[in-house]
N, C-alpha and C. Protein backbone atom coordinates (compact mmCIF):
# COMPACT_ATOMS: atom_id res chain seq x y z
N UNK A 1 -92.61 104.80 -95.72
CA UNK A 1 -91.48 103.99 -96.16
C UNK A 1 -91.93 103.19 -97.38
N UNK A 2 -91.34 103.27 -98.68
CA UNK A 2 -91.35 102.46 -99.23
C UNK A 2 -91.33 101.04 -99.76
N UNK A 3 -91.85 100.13 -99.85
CA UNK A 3 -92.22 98.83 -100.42
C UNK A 3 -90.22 98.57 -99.99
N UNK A 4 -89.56 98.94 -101.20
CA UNK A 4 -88.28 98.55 -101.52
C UNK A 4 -87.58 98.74 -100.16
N UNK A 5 -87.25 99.86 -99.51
CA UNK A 5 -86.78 100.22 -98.22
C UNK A 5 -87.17 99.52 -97.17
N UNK A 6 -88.41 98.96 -97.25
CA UNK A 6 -88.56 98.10 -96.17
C UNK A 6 -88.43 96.25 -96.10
N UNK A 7 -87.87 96.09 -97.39
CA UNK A 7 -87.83 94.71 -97.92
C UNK A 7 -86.11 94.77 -97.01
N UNK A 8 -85.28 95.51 -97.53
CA UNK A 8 -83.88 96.04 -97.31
C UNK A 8 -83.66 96.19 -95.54
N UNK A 9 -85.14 97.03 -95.19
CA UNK A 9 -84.67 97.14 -93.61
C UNK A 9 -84.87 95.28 -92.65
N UNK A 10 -85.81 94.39 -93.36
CA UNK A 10 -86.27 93.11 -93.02
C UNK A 10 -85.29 92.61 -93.26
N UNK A 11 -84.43 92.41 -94.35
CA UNK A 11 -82.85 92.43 -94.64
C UNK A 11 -81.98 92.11 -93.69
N UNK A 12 -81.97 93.76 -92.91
CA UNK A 12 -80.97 94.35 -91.96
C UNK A 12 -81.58 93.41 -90.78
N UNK A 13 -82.61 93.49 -90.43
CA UNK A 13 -83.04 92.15 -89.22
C UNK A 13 -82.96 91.21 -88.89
N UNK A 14 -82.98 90.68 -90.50
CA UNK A 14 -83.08 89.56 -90.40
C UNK A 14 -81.36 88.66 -90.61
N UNK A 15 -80.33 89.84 -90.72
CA UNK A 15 -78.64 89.04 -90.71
C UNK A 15 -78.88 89.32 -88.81
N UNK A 16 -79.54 90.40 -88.57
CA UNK A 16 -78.90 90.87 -86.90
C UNK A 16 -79.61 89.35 -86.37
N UNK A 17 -80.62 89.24 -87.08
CA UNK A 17 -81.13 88.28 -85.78
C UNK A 17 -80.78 86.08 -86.10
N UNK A 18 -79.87 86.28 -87.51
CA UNK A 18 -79.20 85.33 -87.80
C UNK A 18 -80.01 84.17 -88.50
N UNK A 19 -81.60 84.55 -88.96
CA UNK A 19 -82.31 84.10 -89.73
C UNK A 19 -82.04 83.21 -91.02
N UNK A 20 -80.90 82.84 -91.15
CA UNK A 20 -80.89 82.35 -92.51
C UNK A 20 -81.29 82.23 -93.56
N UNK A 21 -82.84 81.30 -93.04
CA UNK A 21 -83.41 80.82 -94.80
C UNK A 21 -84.06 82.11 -94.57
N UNK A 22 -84.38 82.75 -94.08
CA UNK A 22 -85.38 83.96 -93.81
C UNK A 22 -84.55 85.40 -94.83
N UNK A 23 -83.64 85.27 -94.70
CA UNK A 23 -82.30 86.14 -95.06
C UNK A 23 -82.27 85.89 -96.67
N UNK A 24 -82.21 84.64 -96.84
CA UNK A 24 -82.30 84.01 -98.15
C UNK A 24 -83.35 84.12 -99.20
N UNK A 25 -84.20 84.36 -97.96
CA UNK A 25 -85.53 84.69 -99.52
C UNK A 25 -85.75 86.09 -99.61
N UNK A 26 -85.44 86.93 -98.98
CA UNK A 26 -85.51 88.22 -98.93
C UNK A 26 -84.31 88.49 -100.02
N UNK A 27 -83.29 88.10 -99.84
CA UNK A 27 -81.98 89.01 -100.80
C UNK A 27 -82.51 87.86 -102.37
N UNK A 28 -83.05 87.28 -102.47
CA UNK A 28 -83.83 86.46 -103.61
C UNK A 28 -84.77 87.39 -104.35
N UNK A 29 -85.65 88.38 -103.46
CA UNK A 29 -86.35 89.10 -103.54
C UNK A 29 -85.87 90.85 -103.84
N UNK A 30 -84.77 91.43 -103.27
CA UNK A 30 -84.01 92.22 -103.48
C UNK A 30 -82.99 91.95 -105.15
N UNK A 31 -82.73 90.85 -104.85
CA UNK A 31 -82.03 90.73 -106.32
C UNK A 31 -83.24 90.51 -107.18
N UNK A 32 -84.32 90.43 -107.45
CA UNK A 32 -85.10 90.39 -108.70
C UNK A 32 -85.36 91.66 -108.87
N UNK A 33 -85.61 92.51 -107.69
CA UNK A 33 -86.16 94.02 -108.14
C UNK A 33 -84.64 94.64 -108.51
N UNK A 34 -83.46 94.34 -107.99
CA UNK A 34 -82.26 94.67 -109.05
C UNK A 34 -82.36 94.94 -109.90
N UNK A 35 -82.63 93.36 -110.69
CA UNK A 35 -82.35 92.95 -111.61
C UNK A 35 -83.64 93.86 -112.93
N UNK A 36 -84.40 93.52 -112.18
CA UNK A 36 -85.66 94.31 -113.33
C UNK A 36 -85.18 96.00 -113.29
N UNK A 37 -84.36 96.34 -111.78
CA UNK A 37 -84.18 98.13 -112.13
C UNK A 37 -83.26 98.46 -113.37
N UNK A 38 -81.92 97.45 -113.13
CA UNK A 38 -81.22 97.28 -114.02
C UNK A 38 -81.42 97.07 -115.94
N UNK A 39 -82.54 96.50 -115.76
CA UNK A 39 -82.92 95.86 -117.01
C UNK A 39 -83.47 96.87 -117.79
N UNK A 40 -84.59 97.43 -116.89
CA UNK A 40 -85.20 98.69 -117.24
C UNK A 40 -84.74 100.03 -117.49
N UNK A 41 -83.82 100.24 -116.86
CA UNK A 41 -82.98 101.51 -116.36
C UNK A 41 -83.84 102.25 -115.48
N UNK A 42 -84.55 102.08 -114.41
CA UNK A 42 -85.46 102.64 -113.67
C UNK A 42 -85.60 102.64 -112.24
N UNK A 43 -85.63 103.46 -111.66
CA UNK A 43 -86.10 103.02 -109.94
C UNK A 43 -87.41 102.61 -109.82
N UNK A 44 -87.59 101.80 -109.29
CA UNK A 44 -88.99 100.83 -109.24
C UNK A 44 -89.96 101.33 -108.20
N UNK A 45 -91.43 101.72 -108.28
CA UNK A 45 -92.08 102.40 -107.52
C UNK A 45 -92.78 101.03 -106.63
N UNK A 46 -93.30 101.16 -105.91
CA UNK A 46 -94.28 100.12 -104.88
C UNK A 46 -95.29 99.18 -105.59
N UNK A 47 -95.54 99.72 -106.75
CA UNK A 47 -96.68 98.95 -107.83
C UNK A 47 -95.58 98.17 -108.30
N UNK A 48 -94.39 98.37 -109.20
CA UNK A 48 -93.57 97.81 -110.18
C UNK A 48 -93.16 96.52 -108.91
N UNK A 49 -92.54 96.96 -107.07
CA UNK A 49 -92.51 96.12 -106.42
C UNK A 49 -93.34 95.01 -106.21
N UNK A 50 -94.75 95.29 -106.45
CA UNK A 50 -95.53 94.33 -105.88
C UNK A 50 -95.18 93.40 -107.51
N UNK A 51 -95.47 93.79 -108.29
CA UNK A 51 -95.29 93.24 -109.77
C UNK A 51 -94.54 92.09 -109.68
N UNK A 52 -93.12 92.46 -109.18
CA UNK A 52 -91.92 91.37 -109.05
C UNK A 52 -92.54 90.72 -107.93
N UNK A 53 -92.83 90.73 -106.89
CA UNK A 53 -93.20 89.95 -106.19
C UNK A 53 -94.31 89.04 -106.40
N UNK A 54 -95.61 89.63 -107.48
CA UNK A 54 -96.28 88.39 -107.50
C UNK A 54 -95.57 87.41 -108.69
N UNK A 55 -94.64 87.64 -109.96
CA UNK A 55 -94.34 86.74 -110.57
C UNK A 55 -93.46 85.94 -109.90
N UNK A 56 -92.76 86.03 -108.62
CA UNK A 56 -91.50 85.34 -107.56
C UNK A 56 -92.85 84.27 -106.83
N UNK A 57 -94.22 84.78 -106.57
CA UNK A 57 -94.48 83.83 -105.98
C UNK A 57 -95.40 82.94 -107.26
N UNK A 58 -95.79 83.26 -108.19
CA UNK A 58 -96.07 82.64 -109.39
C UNK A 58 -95.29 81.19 -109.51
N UNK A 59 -94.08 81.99 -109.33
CA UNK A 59 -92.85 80.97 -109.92
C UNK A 59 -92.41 79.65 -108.78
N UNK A 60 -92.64 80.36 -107.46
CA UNK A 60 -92.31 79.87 -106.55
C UNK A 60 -93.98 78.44 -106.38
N UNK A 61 -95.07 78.71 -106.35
CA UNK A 61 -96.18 77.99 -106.55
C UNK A 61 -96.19 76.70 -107.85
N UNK A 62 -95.54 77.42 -108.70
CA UNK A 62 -95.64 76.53 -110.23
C UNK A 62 -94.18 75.06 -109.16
N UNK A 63 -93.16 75.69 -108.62
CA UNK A 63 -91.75 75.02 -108.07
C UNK A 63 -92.43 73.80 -107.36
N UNK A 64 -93.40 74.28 -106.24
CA UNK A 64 -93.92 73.25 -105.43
C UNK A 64 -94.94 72.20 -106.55
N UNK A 65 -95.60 72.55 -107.25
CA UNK A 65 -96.12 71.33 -108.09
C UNK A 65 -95.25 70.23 -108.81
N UNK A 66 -94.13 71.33 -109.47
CA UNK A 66 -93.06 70.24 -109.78
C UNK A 66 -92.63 69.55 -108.79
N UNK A 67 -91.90 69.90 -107.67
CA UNK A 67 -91.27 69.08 -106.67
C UNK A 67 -92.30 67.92 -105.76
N UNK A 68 -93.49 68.52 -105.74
CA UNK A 68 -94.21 67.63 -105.33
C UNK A 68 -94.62 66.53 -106.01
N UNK A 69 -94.53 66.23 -107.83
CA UNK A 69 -94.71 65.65 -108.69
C UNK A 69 -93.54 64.66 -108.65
N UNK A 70 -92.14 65.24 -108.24
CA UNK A 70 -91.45 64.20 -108.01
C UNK A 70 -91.32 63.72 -106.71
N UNK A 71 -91.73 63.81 -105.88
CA UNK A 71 -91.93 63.36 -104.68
C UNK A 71 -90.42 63.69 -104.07
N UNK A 72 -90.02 65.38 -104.34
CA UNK A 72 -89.40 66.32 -103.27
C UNK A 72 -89.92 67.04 -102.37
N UNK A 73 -90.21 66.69 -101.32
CA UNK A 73 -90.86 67.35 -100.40
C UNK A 73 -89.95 68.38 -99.67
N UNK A 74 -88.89 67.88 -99.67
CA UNK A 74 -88.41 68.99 -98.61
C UNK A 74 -87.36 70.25 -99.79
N UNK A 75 -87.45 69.90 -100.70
CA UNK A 75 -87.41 71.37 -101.48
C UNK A 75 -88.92 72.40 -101.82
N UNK A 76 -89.87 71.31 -101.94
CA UNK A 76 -91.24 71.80 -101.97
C UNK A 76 -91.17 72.90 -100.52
N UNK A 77 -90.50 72.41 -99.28
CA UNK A 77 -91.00 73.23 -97.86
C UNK A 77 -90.37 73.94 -97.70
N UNK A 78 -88.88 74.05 -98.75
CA UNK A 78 -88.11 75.66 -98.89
C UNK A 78 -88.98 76.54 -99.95
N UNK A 79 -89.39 76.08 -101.08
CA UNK A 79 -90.25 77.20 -101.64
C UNK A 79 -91.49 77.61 -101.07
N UNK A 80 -92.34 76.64 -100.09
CA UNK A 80 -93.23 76.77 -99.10
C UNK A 80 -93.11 78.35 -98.32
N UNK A 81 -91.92 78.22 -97.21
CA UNK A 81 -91.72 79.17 -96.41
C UNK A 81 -90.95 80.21 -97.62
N UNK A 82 -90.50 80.28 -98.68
CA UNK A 82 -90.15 81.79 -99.38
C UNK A 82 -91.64 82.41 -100.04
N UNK A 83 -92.66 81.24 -100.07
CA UNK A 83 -93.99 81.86 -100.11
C UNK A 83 -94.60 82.97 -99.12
N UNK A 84 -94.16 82.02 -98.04
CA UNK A 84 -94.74 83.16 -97.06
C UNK A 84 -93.85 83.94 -96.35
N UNK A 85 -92.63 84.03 -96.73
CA UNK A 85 -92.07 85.40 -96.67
C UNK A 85 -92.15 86.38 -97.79
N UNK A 86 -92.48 86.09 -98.87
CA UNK A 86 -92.99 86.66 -100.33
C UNK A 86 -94.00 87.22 -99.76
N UNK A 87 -95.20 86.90 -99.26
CA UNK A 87 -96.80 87.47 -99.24
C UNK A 87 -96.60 88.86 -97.72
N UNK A 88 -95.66 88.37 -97.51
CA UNK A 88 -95.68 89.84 -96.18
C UNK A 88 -95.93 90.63 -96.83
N UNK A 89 -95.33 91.02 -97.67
CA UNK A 89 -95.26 92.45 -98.36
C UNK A 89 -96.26 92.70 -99.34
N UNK A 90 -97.32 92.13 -99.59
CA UNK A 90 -98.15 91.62 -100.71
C UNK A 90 -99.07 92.88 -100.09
N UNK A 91 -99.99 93.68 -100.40
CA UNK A 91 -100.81 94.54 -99.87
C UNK A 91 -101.92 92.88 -99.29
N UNK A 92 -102.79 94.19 -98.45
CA UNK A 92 -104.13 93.02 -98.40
C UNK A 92 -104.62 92.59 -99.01
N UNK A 93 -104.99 91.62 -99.14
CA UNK A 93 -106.21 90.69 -100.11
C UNK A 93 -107.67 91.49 -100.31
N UNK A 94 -108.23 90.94 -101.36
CA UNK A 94 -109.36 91.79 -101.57
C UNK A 94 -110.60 90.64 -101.16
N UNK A 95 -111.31 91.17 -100.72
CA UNK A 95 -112.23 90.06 -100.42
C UNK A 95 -113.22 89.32 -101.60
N UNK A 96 -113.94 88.39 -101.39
CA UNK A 96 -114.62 87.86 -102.95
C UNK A 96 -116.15 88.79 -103.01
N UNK A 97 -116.23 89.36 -102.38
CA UNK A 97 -117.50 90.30 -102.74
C UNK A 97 -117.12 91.48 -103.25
N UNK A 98 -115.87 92.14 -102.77
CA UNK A 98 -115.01 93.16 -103.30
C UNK A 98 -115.02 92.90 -104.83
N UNK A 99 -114.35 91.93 -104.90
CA UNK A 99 -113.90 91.00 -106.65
C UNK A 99 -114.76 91.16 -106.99
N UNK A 100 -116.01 90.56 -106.43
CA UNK A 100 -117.30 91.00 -107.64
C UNK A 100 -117.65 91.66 -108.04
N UNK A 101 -117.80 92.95 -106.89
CA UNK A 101 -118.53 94.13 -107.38
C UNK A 101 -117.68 95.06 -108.41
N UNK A 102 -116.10 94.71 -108.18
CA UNK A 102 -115.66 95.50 -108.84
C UNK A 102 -115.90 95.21 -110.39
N UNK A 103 -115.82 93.17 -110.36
CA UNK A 103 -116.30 92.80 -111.86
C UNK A 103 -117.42 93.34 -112.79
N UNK A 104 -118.72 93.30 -111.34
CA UNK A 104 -120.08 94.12 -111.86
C UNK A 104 -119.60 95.20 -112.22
N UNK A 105 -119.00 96.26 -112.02
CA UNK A 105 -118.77 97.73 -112.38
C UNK A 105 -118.04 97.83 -113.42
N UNK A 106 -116.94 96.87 -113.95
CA UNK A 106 -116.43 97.08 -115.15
C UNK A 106 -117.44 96.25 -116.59
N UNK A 107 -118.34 95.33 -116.07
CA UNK A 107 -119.08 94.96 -116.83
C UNK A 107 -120.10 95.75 -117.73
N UNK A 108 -120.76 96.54 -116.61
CA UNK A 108 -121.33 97.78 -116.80
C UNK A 108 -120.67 98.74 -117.41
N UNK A 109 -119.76 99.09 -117.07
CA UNK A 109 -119.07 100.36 -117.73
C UNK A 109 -118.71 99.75 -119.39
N UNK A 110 -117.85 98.96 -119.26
CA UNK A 110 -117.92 98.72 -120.79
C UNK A 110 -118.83 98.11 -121.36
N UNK A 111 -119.86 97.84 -121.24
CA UNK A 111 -121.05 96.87 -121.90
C UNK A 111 -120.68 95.90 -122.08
N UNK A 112 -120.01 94.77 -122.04
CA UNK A 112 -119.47 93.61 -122.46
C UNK A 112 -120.63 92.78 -122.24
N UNK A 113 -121.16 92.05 -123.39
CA UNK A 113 -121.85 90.95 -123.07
C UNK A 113 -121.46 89.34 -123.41
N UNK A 114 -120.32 89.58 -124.75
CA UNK A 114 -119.92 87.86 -124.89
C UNK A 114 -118.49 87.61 -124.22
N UNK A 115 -118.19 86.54 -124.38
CA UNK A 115 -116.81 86.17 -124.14
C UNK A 115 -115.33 87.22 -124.83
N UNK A 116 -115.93 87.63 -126.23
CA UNK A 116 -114.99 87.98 -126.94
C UNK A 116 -114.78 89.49 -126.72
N UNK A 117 -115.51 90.17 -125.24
CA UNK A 117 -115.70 91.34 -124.94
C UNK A 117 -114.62 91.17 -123.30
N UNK A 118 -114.16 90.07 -123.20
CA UNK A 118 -113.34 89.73 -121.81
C UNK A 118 -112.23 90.57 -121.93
N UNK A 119 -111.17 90.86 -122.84
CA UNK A 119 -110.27 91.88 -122.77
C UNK A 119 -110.72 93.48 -121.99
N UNK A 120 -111.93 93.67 -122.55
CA UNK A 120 -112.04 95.28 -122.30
C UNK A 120 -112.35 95.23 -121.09
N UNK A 121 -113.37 94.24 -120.38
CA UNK A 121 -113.03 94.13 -118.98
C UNK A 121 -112.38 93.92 -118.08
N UNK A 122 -110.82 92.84 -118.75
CA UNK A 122 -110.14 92.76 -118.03
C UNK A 122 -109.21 94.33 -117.77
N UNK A 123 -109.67 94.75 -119.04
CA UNK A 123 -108.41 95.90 -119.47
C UNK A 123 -108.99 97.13 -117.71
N UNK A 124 -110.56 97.09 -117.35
CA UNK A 124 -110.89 98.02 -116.17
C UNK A 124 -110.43 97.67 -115.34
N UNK A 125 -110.49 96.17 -114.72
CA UNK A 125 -110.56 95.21 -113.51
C UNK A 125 -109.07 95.36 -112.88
N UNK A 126 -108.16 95.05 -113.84
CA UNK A 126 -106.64 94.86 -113.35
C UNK A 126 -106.93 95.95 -112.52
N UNK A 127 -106.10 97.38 -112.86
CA UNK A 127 -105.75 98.31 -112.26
C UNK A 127 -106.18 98.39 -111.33
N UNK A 128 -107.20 98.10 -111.14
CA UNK A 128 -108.00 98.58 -109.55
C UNK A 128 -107.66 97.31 -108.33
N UNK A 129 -107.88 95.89 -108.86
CA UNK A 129 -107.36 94.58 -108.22
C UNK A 129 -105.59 94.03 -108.10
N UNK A 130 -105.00 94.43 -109.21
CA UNK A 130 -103.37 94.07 -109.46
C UNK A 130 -103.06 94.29 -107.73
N UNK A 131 -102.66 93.10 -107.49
CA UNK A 131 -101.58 92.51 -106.57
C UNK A 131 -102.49 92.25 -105.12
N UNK A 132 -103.75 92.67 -105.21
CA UNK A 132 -104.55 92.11 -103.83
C UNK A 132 -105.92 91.08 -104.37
N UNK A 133 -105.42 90.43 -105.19
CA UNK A 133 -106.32 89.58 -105.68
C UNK A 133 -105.82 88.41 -107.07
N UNK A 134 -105.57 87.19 -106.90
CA UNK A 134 -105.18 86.22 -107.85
C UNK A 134 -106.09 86.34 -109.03
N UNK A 135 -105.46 87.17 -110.01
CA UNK A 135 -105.92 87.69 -111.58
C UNK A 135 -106.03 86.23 -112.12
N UNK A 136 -105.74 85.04 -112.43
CA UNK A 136 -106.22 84.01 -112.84
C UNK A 136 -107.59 83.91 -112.25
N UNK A 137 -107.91 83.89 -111.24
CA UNK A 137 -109.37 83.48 -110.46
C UNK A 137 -110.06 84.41 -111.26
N UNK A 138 -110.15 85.98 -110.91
CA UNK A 138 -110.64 87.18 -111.59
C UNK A 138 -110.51 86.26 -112.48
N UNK A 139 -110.09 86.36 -113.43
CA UNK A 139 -110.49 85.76 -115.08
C UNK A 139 -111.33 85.10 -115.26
N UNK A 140 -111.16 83.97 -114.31
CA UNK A 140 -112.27 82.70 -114.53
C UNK A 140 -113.62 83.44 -114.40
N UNK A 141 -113.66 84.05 -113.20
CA UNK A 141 -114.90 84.96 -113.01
C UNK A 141 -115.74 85.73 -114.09
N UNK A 142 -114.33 86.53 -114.81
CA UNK A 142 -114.96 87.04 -115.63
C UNK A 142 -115.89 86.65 -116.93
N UNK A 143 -115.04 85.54 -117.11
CA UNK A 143 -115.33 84.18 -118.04
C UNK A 143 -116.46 83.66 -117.87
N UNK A 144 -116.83 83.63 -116.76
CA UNK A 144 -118.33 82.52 -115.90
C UNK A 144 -119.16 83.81 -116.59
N UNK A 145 -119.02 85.14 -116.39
CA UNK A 145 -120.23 85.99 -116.18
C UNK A 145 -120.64 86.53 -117.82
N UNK A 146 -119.33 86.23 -118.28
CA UNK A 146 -119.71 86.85 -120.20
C UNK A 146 -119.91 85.52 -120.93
N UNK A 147 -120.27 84.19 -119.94
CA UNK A 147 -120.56 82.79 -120.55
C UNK A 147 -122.16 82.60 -120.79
């Protein structure tokens, strides 16, 4: 079953079982991959899914700093719980020894030794990490090791 088909069947569960806010962040989540099929002219594969989903929780993380800055808490604890109905679908996490080694291996492969060699590594690293691992952190990492 597909990424998309099963966002749709959680959907269907979640009106039967009268979930509301639960209901709410899911068709939040259905309308962005719409919206990007639409935009694109494309049916969206499980990668392009995870894609939309990490910039929804990007967006949704950046929401709680603002709201917490103004001292909204209880809009902060609706973008809270669409976080973690966002990450269901997120593949697994990669572990931080995983992250490394994969960093060691693209280091190696492209020779990179200064800072100004961080693109070509990032350019190996994504593909293999994209969507089971926070690519800001990776960066920093990569940053620490061509420092």
């Amino acid at each position: 079953m597909s990424l998309k088909a099963r966002v749709t069947e959680d959907m269907k569960l979640a009106m039967k079982a009268k979930e509301a806010a639960r209901l709410g962040a899911i068709r939040l989540l259905l309308a962005a991959i719409k919206q990007r099929e639409v935009d694109e002219r494309i049916e969206l594969d499980d990668a392009a899914v995870i894609a939309v989903i990490e910039k929804m929780l990007k967006q949704r993380k950046d929401s709680i700093t603002q709201y917490e800055a103004a001292k909204r808490q209880d809009l902060a604890d609706v973008e809270k719980f669409e976080i973690e109905v966002l990450t269901t679908y997120m593949p697994q996490a990669m572990s931080a020894a995983e992250v490394e080694m994969i960093i060691a291996e693209a280091l190696a492969a492209s020779g990179a030794t200064s800072p100004a060699d961080m693109g070509k590594v990032m350019a190996l690293v994504k593909p293999r990490i994209a969507g089971r691992a926070d690519m800001g952190e990776v960066s920093k990492l990569v940053k620490a090791k061509l420092a």
